[in-house]
Protein backbone atom coordinates (compact mmCIF):
# COMPACT_ATOMS: atom_id res chain seq x y z
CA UNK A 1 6.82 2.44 26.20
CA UNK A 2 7.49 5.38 24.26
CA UNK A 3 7.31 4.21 21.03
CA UNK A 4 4.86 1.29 21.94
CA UNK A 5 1.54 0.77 19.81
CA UNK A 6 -1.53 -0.93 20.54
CA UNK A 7 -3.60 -2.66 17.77
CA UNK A 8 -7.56 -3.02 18.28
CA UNK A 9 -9.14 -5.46 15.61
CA UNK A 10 -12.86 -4.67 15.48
CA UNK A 11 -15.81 -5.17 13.75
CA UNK A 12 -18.38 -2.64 12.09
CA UNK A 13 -21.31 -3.37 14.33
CA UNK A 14 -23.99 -4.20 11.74
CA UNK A 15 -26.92 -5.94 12.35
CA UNK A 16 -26.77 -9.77 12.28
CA UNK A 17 -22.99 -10.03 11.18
CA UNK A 18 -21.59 -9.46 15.14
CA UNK A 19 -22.12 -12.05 18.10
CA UNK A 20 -24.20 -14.28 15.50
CA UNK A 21 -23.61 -17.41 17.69
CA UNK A 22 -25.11 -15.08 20.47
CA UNK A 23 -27.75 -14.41 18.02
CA UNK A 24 -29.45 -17.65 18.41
CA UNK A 25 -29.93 -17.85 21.52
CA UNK A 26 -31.10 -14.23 22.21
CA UNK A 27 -31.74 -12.42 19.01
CA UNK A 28 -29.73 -10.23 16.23
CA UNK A 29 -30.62 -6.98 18.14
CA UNK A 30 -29.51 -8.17 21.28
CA UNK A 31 -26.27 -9.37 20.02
CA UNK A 32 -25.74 -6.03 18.55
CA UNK A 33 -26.34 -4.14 22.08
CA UNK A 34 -23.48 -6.45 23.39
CA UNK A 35 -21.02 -5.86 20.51
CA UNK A 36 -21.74 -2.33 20.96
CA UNK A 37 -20.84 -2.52 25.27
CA UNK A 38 -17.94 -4.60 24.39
CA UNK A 39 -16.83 -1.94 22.29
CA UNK A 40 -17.72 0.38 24.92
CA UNK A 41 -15.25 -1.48 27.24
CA UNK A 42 -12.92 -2.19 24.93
CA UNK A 43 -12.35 1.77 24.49
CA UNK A 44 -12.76 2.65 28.48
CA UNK A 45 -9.89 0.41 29.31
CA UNK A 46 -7.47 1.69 25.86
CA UNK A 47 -8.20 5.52 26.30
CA UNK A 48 -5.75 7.99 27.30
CA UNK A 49 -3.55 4.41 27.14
CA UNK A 50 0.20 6.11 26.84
CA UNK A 51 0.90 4.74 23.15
CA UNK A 52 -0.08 5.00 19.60
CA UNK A 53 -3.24 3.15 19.18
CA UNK A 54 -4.92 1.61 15.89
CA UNK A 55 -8.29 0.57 15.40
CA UNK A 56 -8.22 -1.84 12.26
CA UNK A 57 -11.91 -2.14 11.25
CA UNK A 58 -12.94 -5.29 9.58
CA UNK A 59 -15.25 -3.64 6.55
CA UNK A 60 -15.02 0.79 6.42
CA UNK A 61 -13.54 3.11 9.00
CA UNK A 62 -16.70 4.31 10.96
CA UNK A 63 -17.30 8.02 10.72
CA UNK A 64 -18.64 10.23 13.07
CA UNK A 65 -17.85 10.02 17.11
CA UNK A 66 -19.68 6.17 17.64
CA UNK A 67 -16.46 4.33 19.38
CA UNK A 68 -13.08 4.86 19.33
CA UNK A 69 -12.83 7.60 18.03
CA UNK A 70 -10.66 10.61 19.48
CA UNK A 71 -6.97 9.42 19.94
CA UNK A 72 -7.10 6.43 17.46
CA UNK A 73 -6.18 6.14 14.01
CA UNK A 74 -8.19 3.58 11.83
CA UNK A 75 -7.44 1.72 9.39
CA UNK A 76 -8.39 -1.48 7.43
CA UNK A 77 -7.93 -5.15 7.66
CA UNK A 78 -6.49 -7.05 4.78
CA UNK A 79 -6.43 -10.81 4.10
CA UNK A 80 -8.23 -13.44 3.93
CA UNK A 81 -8.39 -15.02 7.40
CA UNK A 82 -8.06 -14.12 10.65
CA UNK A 83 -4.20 -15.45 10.92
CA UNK A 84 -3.58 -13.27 7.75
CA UNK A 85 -4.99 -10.35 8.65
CA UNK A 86 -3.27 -9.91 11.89
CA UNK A 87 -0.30 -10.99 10.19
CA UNK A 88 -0.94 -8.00 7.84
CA UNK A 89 -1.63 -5.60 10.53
CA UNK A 90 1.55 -6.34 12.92
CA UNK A 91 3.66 -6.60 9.70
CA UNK A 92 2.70 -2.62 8.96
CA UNK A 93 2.45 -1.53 12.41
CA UNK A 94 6.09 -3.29 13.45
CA UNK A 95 7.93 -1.02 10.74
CA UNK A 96 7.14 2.09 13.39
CA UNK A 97 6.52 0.81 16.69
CA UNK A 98 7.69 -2.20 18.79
CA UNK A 99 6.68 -3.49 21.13
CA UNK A 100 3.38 -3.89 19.47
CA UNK A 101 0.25 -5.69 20.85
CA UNK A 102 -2.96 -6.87 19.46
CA UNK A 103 -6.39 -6.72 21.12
CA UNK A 104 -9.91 -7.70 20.38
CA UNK A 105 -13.09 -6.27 21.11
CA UNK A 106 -14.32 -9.48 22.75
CA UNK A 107 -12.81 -9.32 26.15
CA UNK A 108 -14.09 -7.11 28.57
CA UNK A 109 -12.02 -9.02 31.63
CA UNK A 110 -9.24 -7.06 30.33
CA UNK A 111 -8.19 -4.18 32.16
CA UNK A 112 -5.49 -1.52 31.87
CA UNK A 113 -3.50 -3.45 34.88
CA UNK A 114 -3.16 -5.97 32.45
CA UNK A 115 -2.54 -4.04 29.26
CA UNK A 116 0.13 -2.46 30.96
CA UNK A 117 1.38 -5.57 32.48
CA UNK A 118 1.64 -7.00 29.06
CA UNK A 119 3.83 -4.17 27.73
CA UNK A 120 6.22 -3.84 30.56
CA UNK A 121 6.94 -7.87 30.14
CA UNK A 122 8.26 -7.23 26.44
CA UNK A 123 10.85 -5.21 28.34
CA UNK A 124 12.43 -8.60 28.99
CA UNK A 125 10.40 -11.42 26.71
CA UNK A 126 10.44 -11.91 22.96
CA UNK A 127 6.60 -12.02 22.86
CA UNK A 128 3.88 -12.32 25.40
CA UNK A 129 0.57 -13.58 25.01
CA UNK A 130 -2.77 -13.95 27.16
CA UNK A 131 -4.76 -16.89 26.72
CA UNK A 132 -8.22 -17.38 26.50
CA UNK A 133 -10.68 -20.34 28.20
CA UNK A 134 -11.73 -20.98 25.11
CA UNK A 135 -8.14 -21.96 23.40
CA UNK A 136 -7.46 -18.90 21.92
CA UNK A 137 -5.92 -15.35 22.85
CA UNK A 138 -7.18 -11.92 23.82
CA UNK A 139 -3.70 -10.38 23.14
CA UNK A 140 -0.11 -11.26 21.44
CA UNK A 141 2.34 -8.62 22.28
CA UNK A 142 5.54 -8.72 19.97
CA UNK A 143 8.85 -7.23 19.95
CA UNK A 144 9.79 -7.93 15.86
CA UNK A 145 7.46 -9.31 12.87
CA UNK A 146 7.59 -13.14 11.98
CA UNK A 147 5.25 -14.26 9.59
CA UNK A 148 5.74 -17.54 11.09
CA UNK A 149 3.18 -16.81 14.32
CA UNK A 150 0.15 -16.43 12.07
CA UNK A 151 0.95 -19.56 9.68
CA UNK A 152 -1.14 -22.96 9.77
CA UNK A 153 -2.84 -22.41 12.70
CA UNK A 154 -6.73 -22.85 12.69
CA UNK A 155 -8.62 -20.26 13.75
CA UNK A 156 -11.19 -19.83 15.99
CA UNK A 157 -10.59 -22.98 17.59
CA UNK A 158 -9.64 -24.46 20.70
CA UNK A 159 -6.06 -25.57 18.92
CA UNK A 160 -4.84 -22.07 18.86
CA UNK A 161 -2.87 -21.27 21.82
CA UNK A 162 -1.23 -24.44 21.97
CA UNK A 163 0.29 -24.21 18.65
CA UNK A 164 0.97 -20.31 19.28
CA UNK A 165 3.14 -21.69 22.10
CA UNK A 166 4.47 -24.77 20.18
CA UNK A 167 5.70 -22.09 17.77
CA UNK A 168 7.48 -19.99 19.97
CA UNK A 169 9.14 -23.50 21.29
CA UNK A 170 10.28 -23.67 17.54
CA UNK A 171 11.43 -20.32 17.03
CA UNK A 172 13.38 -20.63 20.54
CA UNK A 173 11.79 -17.61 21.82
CA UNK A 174 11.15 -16.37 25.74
CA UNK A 175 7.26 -15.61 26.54
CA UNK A 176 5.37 -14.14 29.25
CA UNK A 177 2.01 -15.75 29.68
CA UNK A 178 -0.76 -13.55 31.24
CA UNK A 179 -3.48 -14.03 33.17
CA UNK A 180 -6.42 -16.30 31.63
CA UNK A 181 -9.45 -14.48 31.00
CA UNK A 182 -13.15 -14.87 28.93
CA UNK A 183 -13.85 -13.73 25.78
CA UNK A 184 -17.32 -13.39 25.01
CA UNK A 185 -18.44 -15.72 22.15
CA UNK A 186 -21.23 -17.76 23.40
CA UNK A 187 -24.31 -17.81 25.84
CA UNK A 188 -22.06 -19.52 28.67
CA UNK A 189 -19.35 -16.75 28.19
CA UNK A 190 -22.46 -14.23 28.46
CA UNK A 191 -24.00 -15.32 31.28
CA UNK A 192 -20.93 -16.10 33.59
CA UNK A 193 -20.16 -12.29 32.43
CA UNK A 194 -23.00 -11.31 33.81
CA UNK A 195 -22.32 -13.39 36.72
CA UNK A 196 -19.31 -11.86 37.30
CA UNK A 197 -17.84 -15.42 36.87
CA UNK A 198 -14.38 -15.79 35.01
């Protein structure tokens, strides 16, 4: 895992404009401590991680020592959706590195057991992924770029793992499938969190 990188996409944590469907139920400053503790976790389980690490920050690169700080380098997301952006980011980060995986901030089921268990698969898969109750993915590990992963899918819906996978089928390529876990988008996904519920 030498030359292995790890790509965090993240949000500034600005008032009203992270967790807003958490929002409703329990406030924009609320919402904001939660962001900010899933950011927390997000860094406790990716620090001293053996591999280059990127934070790619949705707005600015945050300054100062807030989160993720020491022993990652920032950068930017570019596009204009989700699918493009991570297309974007893989595309740079895949001319260095590889394997490459990609992370979000939403996840705090995620340990460094798994992390790890997701890079030592693309030892001997084309791509690996980890799939999300909620249809999605909490990581996409990749061993070479193809635009093709991040094309016509819609986003933020329960539709994209399924066609992740039906696109893999396509491109006649081996996966490892990790274990399912919770992101944290909604009060359910809060509460059973809090429950210690997966």
């Amino acid at each position: 895992m030498n030359n292995s990188a790890l790509i965090i996409f993240a949000k500034n944590f600005l008032l009203a404009q992270v967790k807003t469907r958490l929002a409703i139920h329990l406030g924009e400053k609320k919402a904001l401590e939660i962001y900010k503790e899933l950011l927390n976790l997000t860094e406790q389980t990716t620090k001293n991680w053996n591999g280059k690490k990127y934070v790619f920050w949705d707005k600015s690169i945050l300054k100062g020592k807030n989160f993720l700080q020491s022993e990652y380098e920032h950068k930017i997301q570019t596009g204009e959706d989700l699918g493009e952006k991570m297309k974007n980011a893989f595309y740079e980060t895949l001319q260095i590195h590889s394997p490459v995986c990609i992370i979000g901030t939403d996840c705090p089921f995620l340990t460094r057991e798994i992390l790890n268990e997701a890079f030592l698969s693309l030892e001997n898969f084309d791509y690996c992924i980890g799939p999300s109750l909620d249809g999605g993915y909490y990581l996409l590990g990749l061993n070479f770029y193809n635009s093709f992963w991040f094309e016509n899918i819609k986003w933020s819906t329960p539709e994209v793992y399924p066609t992740t996978l039906q696109k893999a089928k396509q491109l006649n390529l081996n996966g490892y499938i990790l274990p399912t876990l919770r992101d944290i988008d909604t009060i359910e996904d809060y509460l059973a969190w809090k429950n210690f519920t997966i």
